[in-house]
Protein backbone atom coordinates (compact mmCIF):
# COMPACT_ATOMS: atom_id res chain seq x y z
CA UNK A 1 111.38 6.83 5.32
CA UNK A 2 109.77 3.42 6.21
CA UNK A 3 107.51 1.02 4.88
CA UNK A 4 105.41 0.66 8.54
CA UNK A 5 104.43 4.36 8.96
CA UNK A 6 103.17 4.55 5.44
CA UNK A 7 101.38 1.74 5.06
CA UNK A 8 99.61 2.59 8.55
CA UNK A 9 98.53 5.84 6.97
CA UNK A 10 97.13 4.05 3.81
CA UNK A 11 95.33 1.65 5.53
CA UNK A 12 93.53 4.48 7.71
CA UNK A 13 92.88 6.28 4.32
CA UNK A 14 91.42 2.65 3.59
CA UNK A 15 88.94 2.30 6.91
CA UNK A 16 87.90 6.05 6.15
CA UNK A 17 87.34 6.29 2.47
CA UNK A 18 87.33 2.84 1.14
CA UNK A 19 89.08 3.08 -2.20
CA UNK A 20 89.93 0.76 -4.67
CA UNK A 21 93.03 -0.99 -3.69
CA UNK A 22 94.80 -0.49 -6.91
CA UNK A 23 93.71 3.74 -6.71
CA UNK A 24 95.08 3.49 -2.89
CA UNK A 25 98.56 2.27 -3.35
CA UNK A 26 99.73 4.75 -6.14
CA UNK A 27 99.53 6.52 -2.75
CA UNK A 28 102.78 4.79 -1.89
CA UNK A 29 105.52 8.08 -1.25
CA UNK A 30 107.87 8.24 -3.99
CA UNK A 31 110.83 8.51 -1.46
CA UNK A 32 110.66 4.61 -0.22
CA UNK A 33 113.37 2.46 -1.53
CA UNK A 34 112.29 -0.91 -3.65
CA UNK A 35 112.75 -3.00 -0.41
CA UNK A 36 110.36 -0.94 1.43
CA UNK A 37 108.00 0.45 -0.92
CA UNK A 38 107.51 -3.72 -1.80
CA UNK A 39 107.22 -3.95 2.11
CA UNK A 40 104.55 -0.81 2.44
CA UNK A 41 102.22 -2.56 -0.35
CA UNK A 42 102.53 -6.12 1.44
CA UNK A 43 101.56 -4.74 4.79
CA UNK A 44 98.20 -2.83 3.30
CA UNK A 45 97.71 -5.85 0.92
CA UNK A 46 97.53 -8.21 3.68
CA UNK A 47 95.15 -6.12 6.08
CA UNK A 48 92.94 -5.92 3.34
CA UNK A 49 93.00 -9.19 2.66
CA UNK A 50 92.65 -10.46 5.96
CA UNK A 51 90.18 -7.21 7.64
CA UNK A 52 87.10 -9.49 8.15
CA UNK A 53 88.70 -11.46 10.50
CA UNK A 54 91.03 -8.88 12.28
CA UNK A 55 87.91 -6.73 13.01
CA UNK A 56 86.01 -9.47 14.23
CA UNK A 57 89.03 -9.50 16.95
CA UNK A 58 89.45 -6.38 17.50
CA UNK A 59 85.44 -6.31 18.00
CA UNK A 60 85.69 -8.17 21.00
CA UNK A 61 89.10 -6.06 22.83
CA UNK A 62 87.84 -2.89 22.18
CA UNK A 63 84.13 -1.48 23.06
CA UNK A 64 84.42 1.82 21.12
CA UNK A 65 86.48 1.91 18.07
CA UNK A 66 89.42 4.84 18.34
CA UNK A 67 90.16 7.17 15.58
CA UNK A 68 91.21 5.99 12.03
CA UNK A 69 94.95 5.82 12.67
CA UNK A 70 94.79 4.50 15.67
CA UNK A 71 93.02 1.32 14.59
CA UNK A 72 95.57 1.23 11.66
CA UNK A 73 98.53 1.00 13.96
CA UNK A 74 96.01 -2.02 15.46
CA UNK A 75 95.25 -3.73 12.45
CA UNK A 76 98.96 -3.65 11.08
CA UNK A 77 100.01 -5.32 13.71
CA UNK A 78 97.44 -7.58 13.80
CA UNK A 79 98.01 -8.71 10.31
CA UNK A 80 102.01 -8.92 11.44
CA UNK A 81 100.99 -11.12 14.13
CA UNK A 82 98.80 -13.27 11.78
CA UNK A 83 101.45 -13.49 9.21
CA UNK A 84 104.13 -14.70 12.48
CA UNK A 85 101.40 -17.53 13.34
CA UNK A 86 101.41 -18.55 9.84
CA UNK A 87 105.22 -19.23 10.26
CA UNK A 88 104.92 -20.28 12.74
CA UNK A 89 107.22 -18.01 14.47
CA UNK A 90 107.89 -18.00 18.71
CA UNK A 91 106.91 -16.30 21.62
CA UNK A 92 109.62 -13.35 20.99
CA UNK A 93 108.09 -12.54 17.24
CA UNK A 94 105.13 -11.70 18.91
CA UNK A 95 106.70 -9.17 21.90
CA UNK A 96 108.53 -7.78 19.11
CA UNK A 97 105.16 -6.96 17.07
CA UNK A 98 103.90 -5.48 20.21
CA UNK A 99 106.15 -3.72 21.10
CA UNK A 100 107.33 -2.28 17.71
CA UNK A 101 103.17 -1.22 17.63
CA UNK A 102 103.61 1.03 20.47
CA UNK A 103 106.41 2.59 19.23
CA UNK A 104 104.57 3.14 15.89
CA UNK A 105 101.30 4.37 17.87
CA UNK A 106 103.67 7.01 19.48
CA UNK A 107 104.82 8.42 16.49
CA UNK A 108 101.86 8.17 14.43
CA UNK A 109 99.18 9.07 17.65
CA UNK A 110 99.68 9.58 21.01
CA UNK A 111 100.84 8.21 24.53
CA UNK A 112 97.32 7.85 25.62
CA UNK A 113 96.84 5.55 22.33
CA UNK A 114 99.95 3.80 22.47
CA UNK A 115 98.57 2.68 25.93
CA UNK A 116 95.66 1.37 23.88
CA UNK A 117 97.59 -0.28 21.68
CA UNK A 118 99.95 -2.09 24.30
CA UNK A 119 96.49 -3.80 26.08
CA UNK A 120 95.10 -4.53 22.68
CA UNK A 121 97.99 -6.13 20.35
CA UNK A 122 99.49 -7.87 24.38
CA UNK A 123 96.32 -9.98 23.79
CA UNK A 124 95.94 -10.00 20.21
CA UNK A 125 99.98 -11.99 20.42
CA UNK A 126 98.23 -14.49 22.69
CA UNK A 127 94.86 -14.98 20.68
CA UNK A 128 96.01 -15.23 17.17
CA UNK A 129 98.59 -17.74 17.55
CA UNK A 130 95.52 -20.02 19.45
CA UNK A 131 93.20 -20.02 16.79
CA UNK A 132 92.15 -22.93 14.87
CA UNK A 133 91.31 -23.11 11.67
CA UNK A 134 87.56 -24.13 11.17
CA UNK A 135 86.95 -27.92 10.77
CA UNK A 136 85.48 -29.53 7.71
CA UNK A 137 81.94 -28.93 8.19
CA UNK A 138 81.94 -25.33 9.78
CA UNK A 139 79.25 -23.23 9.06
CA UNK A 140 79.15 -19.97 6.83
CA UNK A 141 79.31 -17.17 9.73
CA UNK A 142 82.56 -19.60 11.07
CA UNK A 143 84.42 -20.04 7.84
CA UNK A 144 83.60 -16.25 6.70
CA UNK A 145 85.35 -14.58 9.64
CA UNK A 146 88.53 -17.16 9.78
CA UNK A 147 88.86 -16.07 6.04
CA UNK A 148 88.01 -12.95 6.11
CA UNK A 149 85.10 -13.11 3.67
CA UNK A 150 81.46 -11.92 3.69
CA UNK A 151 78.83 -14.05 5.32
CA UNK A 152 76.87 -13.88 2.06
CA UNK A 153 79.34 -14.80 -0.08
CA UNK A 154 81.15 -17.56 1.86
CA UNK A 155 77.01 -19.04 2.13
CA UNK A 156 76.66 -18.62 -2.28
CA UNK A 157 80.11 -20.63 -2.55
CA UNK A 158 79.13 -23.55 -0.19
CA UNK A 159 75.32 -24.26 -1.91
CA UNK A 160 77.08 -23.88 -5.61
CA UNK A 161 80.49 -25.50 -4.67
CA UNK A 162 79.73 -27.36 -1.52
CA UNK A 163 82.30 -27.80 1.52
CA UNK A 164 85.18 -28.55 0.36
CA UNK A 165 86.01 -26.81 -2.76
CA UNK A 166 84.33 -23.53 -1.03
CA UNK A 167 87.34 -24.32 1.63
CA UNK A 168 89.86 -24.54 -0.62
CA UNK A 169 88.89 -21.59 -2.61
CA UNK A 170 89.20 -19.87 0.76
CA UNK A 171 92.30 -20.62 1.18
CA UNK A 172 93.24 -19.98 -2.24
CA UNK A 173 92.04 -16.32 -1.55
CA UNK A 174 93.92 -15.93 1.01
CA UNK A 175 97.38 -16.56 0.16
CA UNK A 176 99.81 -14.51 -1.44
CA UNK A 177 99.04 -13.76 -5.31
CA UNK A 178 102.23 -14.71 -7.24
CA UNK A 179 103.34 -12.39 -9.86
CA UNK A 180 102.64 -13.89 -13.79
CA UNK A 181 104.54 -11.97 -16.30
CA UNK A 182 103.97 -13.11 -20.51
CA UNK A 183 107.28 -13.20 -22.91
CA UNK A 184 106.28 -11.50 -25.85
CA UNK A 185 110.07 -11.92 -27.78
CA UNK A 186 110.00 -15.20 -29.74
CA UNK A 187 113.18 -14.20 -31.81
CA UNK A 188 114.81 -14.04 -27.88
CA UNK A 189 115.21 -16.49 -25.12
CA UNK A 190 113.49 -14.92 -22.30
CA UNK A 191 116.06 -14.08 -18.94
CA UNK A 192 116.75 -17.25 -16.81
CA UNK A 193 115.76 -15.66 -13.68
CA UNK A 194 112.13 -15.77 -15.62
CA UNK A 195 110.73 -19.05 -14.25
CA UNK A 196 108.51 -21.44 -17.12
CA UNK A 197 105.34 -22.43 -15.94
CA UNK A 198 103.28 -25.13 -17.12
CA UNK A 199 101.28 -22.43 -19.21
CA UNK A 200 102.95 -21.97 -22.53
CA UNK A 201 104.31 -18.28 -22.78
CA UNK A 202 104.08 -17.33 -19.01
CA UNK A 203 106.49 -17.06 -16.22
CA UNK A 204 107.15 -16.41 -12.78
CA UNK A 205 108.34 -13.24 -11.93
CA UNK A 206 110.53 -12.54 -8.41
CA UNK A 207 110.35 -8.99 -6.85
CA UNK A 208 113.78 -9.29 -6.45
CA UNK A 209 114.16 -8.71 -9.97
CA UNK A 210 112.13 -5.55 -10.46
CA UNK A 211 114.66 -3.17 -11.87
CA UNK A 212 115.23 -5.70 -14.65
CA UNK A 213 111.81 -6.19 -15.04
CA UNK A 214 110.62 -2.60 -15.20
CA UNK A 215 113.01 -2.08 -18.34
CA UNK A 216 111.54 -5.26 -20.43
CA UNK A 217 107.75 -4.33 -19.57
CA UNK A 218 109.05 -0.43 -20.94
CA UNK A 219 110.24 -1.83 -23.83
CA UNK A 220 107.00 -3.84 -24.16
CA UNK A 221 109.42 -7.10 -24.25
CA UNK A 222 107.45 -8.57 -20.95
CA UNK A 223 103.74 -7.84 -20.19
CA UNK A 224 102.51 -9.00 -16.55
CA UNK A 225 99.80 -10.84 -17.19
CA UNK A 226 98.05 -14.52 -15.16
CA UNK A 227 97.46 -17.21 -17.26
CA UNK A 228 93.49 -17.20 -17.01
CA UNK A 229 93.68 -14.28 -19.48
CA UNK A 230 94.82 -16.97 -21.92
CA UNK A 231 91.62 -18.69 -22.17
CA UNK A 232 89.43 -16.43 -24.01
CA UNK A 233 91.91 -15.64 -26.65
CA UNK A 234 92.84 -19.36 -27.14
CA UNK A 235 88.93 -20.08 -27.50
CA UNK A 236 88.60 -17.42 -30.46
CA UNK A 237 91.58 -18.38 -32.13
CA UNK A 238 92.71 -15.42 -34.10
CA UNK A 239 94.21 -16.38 -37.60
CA UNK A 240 97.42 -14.31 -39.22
CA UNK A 241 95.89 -11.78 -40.93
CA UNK A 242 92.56 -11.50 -39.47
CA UNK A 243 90.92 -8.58 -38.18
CA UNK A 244 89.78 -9.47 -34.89
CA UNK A 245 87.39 -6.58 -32.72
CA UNK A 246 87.94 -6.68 -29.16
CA UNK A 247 85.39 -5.37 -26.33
CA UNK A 248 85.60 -3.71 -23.09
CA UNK A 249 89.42 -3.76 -23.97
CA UNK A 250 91.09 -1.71 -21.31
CA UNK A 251 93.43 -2.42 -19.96
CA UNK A 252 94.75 -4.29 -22.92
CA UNK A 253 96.17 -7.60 -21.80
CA UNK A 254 93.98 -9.37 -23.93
CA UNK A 255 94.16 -7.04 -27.03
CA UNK A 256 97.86 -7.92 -26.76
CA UNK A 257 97.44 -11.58 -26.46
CA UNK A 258 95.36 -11.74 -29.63
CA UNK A 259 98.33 -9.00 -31.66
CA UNK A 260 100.87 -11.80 -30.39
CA UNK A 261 98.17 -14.72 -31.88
CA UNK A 262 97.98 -12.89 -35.26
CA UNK A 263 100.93 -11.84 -36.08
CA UNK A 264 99.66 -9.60 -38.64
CA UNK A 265 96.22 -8.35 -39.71
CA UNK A 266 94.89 -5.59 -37.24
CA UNK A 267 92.88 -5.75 -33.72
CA UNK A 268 90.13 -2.94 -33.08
CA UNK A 269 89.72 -2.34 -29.36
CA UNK A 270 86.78 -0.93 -27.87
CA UNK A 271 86.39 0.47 -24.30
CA UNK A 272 84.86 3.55 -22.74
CA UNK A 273 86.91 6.48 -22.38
CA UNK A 274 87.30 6.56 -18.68
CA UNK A 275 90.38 5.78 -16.28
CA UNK A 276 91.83 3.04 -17.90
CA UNK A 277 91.83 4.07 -21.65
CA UNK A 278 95.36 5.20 -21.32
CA UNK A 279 96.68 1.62 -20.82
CA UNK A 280 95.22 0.62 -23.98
CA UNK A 281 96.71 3.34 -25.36
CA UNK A 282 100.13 2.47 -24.25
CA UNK A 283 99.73 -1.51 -25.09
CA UNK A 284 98.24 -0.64 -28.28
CA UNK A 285 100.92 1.29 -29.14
CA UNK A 286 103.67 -2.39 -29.07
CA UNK A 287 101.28 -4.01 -31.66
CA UNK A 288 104.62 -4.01 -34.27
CA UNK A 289 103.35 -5.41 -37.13
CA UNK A 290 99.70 -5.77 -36.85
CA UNK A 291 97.49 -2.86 -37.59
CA UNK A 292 95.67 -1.78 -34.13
CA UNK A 293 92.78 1.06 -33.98
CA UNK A 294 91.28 1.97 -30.90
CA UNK A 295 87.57 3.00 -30.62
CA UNK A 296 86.65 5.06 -27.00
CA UNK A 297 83.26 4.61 -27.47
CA UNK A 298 79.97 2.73 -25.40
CA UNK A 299 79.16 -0.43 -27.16
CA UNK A 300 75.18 -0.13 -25.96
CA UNK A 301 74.65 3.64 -27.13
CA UNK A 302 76.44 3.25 -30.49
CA UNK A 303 79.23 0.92 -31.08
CA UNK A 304 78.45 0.50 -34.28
CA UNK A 305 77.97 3.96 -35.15
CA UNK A 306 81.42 4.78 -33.58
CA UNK A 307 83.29 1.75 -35.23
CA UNK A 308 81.67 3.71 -38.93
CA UNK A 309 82.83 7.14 -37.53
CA UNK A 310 86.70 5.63 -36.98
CA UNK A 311 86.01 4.19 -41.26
CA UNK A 312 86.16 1.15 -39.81
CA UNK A 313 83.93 -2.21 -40.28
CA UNK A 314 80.86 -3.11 -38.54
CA UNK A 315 80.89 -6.53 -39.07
CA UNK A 316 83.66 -8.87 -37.63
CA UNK A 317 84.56 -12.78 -38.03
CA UNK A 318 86.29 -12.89 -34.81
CA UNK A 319 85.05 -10.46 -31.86
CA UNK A 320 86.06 -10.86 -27.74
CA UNK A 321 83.93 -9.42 -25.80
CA UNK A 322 85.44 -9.80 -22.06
CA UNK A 323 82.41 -8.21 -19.72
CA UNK A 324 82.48 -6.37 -16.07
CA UNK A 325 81.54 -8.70 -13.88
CA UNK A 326 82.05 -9.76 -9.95
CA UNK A 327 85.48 -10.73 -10.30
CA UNK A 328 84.78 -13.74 -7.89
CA UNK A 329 87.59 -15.50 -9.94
CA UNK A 330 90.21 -12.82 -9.39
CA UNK A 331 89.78 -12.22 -5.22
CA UNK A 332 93.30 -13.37 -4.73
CA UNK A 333 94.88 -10.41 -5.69
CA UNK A 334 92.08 -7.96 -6.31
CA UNK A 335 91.86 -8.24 -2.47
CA UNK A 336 89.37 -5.32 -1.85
CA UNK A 337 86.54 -7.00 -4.10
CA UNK A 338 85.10 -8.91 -1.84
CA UNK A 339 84.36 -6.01 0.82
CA UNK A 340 82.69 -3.97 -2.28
CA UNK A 341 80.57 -6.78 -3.67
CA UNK A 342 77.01 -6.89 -3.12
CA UNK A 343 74.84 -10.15 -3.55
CA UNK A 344 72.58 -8.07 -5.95
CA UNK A 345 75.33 -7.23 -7.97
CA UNK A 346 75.18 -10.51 -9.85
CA UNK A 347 71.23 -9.85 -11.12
CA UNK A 348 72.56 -6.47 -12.23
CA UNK A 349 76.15 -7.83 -13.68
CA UNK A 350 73.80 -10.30 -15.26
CA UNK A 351 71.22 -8.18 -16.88
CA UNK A 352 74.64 -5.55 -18.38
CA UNK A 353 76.28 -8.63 -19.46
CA UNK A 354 73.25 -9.91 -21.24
CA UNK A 355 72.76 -6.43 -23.16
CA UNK A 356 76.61 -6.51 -24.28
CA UNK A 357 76.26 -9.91 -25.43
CA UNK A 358 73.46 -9.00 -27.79
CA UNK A 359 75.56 -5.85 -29.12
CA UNK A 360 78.16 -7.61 -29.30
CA UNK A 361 76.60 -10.36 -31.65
CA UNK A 362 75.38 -8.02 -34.09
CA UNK A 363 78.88 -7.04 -35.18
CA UNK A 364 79.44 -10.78 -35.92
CA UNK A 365 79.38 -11.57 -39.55
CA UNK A 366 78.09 -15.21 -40.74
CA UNK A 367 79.89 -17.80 -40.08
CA UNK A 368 81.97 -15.37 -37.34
CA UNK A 369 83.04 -16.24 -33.70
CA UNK A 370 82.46 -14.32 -31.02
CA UNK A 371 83.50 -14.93 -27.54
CA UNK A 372 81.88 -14.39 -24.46
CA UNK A 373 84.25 -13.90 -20.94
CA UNK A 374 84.62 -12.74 -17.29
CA UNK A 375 86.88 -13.75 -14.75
CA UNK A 376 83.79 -14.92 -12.65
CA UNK A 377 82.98 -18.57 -11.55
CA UNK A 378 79.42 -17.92 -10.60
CA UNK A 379 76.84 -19.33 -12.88
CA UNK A 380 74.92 -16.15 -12.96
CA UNK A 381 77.18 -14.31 -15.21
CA UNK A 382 78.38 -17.46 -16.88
CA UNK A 383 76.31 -20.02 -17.98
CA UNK A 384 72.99 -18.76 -17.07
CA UNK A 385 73.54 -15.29 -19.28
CA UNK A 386 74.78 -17.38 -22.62
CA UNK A 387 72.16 -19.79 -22.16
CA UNK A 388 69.47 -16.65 -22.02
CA UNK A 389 71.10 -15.35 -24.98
CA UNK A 390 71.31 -18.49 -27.24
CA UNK A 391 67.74 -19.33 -26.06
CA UNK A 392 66.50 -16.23 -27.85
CA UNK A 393 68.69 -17.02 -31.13
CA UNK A 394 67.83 -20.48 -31.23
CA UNK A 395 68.91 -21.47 -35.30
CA UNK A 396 71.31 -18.55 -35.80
CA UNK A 397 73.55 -18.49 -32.52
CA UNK A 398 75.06 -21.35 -30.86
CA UNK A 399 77.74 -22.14 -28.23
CA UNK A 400 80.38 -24.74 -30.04
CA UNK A 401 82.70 -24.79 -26.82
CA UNK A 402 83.04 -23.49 -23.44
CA UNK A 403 85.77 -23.30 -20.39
CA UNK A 404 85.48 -22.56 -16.81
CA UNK A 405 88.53 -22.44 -15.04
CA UNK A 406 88.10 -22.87 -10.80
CA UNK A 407 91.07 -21.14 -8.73
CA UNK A 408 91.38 -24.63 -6.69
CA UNK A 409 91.64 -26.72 -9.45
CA UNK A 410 93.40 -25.16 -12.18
CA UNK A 411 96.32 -22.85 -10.01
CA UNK A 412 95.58 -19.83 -11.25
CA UNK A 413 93.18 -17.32 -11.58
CA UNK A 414 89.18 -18.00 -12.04
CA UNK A 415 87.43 -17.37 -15.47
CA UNK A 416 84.83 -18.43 -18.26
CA UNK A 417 85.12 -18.14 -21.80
CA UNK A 418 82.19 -19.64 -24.27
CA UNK A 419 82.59 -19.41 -27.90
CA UNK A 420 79.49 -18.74 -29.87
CA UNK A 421 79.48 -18.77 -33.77
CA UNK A 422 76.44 -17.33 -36.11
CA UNK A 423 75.32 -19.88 -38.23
């Protein structure tokens, strides 16, 4: 079994039922090896990532789109040949493609597609290589198709950013997403094939050591995480001992930041009881000496209620409350975002995010902390929601401190964190 084939038949699931990315690659057979299974997800990764501006190609070769597989075989190789031009790979990288394409579209179609295919990737090996990326002052529609990005969205970045950080978070978003992993051992020197990072705690992981890492993040040793998620948590500052109530806690990255932070007291981590919940479950479960309770329950339609149910408290010195939002900060590896978002979605993120705030603050005792984060960098769900909230608590609420971490500048993933405390 190889990685091509497969992936081929992901990404037509893909261009039929667009699923979650995440939901679409557990489809990966369990009979492909590490090398290939690692190849399989790369391939559908990177067609994903890169499907606004293959389709815009394959837009102009072909007048009526062919069936689903068909144009998976085409956008495969498409991808292929974009990765090759990146290389900057010859001539005989591209026959190769082609030709490899048509062998595929045999196998996975038939001889009167694999014709189709031969015309379409022959002058798809000739165009890609010739394209140019988009000068400084390109417009939207020019930039958005190059890097594969929505019209809309590509036109938000350039009137909040301007030109050129809206180019380089392009480009950001369109390279390869490394792999962050956190050591959670300090009585043990972490392995030296773990790479330090400039971020206290966190390392570079290589594929090439999966086996070795899938036994340290069993035994709860290593927990792949970027460093973004560390913002937040630094911001509240959990003090040994504390009991600290975190929010819309699935999958548990952050719960587990905040256990490490402590040391001992207890976290209480609240989420919904949907897909997810059984991550928590399994991170809560390597809290070792800090007390952890987990509360499956809707913070608007009784939080508080189910935090009394569980006999626990309803008031907290130190809540994180880490919101759904557009997850415009996290498009580098969370590749399919960008084709789901909709420019409304930030009004209604907004509006949700504003409502969780305010439950959130009423578990807050005086004198408490709470934090407010998404892994957004758009002012909607960031500033512009604390400042409505604070403006209607003006005298008991106030923001003492704030972050905002930009892809481009700070080398990892996008996010906000704003500490509010209750006077």
């Amino acid at each position: 079994m190889s990685a091509w084939p497969q992936a081929a038949r992901l990404v037509a699931r893909w261009l039929d039922l667009r699923e979650r990315i995440d939901l679409l690659l557990e489809g990966i057979p369990a009979g492909l090896d590490g090398a290939e299974r690692g190849r399989c997800q790369h391939l559908v990764i990177g067609v994903v990532r890169h499907y606004g501006r293959i389709e815009a190609l394959l837009g102009r070769l072909v007048a009526h789109p062919p069936r689903f597989i068909t144009r998976a075989v085409l956008y495969v190789a498409a991808f292929e040949l974009i990765e090759a031009a990146g290389d900057g790979a010859d001539v005989g990288t591209g026959a190769k493609i082609v030709h490899h394409a048509v062998d595929r579209a045999k196998e996975l179609a038939s001889p009167a597609e694999a014709r189709l295919v031969n015309a379409v990737v022959r002058k798809l090996a000739t165009l890609i290589p010739a394209q140019a990326a988009p000068g400084p002052v390109a417009s939207a529609s020019v930039l958005a198709e190059y890097f594969s990005h929505p019209d809309w969205l590509v036109a938000r970045w350039l009137a909040a950013f301007g030109a050129g950080p809206t180019r380089k978070l392009l480009e950001w978003n369109q390279s390869p997403s490394p792999l962050y992993a956190r050591w959670r051992d300090p009585a043990k020197a972490p392995p030296e094939w773990l790479l330090p990072t400039e971020w206290k705690g966190f390392y570079a992981v290589s594929s090439r050591h999966w086996p070795e890492i899938e036994g340290l993040l069993s035994a709860g040793t290593l927990y792949l995480q970027d460093p973004g998620t560390r913002l937040a948590v630094e911001l509240l500052a959990p003090a040994g001992g504390e009991s600290v109530l975190d929010l819309c806690a699935a999958p548990g990255g952050k719960s587990l930041l905040i256990v490490d932070a402590l040391g001992t007291g207890r976290i209480v981590s609240m989420d919904l009881p949907a897909a997810r919940i059984d991550r928590l479950k399994e991170n809560l479960s390597r809290t070792g000496e800090v007390g952890a309770a987990l509360v499956q329950a809707d913070l608007l339609e009784g939080g508080a209620a189910a935090l009394k149910d569980h006999g626990l408290p309803t008031e907290y010195a130190a809540i994180l409350i880490d919101v759904p939002c557009s997850n415009t900060g996290v498009m580098r590896h969370r590749v399919d975002v960008k084709w789901r978002l909709q420019e409304a979605d930030f009004a209604k993120h907004a509006r949700q995010q504003g409502a969780m705030l305010a439950a959130a603050a009423k578990l807050l005792t005086p004198g408490g902390r709470l934090v407010y984060s998404t892994c957004s960098i758009d002012a909607v769900e960031n500033e512009q929601v604390v400042a409505a909230f604070t403006g209607r608590h003006k005298g008991d609420l106030k923001v003492v401190k704030s972050v905002i971490a930009l892809p481009w500048i700070d080398r990892h993933d996008g996010a906000a964190a704003f500490r509010i405390e209750k006077v």
